[in-house]
N, C-alpha and C. Protein backbone atom coordinates (compact mmCIF):
# COMPACT_ATOMS: atom_id res chain seq x y z
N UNK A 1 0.82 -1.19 0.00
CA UNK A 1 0.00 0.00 0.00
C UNK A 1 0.86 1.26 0.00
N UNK A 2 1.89 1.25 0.57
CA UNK A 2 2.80 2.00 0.69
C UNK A 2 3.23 2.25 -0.59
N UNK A 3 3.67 1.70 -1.82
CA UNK A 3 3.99 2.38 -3.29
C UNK A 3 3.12 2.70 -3.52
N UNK A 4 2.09 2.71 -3.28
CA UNK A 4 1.08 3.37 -4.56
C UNK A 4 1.42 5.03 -3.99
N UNK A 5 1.51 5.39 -2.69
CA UNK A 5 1.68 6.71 -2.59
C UNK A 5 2.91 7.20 -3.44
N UNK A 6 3.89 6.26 -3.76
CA UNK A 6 4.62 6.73 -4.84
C UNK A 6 4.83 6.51 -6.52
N UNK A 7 3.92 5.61 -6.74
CA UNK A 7 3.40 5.30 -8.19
C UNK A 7 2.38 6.17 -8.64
N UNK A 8 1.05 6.04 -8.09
CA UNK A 8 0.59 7.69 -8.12
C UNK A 8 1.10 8.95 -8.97
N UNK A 9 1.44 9.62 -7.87
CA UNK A 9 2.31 10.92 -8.60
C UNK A 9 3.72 10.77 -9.32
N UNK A 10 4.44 9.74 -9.16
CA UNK A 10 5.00 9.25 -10.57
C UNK A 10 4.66 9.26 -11.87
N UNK A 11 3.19 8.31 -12.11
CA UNK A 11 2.39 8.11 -13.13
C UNK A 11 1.69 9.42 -13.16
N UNK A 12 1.54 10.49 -12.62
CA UNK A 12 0.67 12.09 -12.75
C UNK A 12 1.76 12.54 -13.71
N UNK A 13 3.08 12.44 -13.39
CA UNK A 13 4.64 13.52 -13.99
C UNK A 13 4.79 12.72 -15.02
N UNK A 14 4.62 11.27 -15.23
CA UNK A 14 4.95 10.70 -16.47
C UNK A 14 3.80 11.04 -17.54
N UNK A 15 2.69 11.65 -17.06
CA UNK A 15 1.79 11.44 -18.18
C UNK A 15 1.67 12.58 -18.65
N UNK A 16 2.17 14.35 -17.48
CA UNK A 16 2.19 15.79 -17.83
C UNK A 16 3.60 15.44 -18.97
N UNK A 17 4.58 14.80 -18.48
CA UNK A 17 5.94 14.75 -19.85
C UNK A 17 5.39 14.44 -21.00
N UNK A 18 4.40 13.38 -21.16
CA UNK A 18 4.11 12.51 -22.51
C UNK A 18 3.24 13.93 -23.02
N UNK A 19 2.59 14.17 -22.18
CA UNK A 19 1.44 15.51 -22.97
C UNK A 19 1.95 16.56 -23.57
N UNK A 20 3.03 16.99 -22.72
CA UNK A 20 4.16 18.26 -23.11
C UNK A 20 4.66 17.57 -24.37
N UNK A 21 5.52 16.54 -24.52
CA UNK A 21 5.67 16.25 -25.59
C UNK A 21 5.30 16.32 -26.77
N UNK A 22 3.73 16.02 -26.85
CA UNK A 22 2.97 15.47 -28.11
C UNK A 22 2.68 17.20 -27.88
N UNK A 23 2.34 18.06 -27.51
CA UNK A 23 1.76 19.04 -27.39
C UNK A 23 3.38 20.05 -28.27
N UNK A 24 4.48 19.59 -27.86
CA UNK A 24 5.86 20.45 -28.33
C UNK A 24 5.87 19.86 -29.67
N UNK A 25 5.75 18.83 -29.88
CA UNK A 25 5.87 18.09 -31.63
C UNK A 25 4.61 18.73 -32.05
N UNK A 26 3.21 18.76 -31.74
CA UNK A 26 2.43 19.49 -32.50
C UNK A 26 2.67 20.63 -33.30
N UNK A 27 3.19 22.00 -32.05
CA UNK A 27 3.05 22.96 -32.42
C UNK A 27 4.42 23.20 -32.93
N UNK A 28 5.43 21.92 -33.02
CA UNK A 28 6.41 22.46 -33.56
C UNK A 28 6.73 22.02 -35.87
N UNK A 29 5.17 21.52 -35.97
CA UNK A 29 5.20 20.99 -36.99
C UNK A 29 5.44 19.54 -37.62
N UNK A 30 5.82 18.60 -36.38
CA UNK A 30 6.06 17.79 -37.11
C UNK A 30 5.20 16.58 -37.39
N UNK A 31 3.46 17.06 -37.17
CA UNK A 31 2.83 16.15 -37.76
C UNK A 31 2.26 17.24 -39.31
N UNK A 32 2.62 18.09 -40.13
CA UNK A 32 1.97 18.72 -40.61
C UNK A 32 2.23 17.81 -42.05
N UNK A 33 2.64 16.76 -42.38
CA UNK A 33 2.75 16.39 -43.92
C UNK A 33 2.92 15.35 -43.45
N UNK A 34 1.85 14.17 -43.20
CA UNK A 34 2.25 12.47 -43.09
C UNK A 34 1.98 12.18 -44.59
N UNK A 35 1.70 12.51 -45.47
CA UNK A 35 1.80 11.70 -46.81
C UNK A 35 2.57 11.89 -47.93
N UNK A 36 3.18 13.25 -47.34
CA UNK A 36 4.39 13.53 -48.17
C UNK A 36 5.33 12.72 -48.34
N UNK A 37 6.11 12.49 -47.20
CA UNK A 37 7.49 11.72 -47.41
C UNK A 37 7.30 9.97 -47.93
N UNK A 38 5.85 9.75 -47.83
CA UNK A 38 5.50 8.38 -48.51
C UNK A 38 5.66 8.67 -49.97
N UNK A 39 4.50 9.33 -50.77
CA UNK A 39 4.74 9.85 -52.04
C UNK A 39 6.24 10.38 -52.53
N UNK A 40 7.03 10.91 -51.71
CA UNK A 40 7.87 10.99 -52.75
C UNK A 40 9.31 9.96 -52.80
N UNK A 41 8.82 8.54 -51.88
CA UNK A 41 9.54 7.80 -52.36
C UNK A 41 9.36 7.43 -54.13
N UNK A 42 8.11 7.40 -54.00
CA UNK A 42 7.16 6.69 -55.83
C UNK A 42 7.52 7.95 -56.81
N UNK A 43 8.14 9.13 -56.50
CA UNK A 43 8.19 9.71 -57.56
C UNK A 43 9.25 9.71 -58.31
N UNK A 44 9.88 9.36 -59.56
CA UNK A 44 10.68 9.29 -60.82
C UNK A 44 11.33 9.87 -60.80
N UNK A 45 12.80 9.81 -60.30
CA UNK A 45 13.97 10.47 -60.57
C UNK A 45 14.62 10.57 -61.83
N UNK A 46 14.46 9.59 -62.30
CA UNK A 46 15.40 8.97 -63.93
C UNK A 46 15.25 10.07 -64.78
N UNK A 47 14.40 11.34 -64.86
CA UNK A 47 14.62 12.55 -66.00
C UNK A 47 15.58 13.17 -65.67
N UNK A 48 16.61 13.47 -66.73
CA UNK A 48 17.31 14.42 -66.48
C UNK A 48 16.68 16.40 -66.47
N UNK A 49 17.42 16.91 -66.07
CA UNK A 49 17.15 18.17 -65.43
C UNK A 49 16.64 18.99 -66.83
N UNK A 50 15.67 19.63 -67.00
CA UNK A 50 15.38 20.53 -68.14
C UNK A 50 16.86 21.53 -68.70
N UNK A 51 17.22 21.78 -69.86
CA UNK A 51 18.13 22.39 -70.15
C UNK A 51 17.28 23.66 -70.37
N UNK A 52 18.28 24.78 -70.26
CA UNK A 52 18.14 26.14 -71.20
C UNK A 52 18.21 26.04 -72.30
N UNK A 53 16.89 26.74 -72.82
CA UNK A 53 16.99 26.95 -74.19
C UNK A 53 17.68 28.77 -74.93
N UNK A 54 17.98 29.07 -73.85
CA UNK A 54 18.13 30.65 -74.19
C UNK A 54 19.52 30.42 -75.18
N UNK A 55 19.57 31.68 -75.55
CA UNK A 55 20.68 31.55 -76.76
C UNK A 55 21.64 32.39 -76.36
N UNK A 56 23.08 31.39 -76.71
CA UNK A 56 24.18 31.90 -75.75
C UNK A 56 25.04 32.83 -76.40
N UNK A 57 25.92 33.51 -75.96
CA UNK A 57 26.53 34.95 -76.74
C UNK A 57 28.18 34.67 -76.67
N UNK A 58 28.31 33.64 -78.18
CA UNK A 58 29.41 33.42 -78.55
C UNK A 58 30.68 34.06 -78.17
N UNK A 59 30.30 35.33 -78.47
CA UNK A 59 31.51 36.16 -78.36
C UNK A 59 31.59 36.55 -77.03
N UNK A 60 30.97 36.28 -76.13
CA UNK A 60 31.51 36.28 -74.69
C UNK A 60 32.26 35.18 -74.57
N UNK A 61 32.32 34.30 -74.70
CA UNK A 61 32.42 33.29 -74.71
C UNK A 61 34.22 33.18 -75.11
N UNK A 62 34.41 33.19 -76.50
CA UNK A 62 35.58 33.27 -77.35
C UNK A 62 36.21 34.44 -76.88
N UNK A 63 36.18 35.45 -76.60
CA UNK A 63 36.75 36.57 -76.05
C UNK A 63 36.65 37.68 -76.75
């Protein structure tokens, strides 16, 4: 009978930490995109990068 007076308010401070917790990850963003980082395993790397099409100025170039 005697632990419970100290399991008790043990289990009160363990459960204000777990709350603070989930309450500091909330507001710190890091539930704001759960389906992002799934999707962009599936997305297609294999294109290469778009080139410029602008037209380049030879004579900078050559000197």
């Amino acid at each position: 009978m005697e632990s419970i007076y100290l399991l008790i308010p043990v289990s009160v401070l363990l459960v204000f930490a777990i709350a603070g917790a989930f309450w500091w990850s909330v507001r710190s963003g890091q539930f704001d995109d759960l389906e992002g980082p799934g999707f962009r395993i599936l997305m297609d790397d294999d294109e290469a990068p778009p080139t410029s099409n602008a037209p380049t100025d030879d004579k900078s170039v050559n000197g």
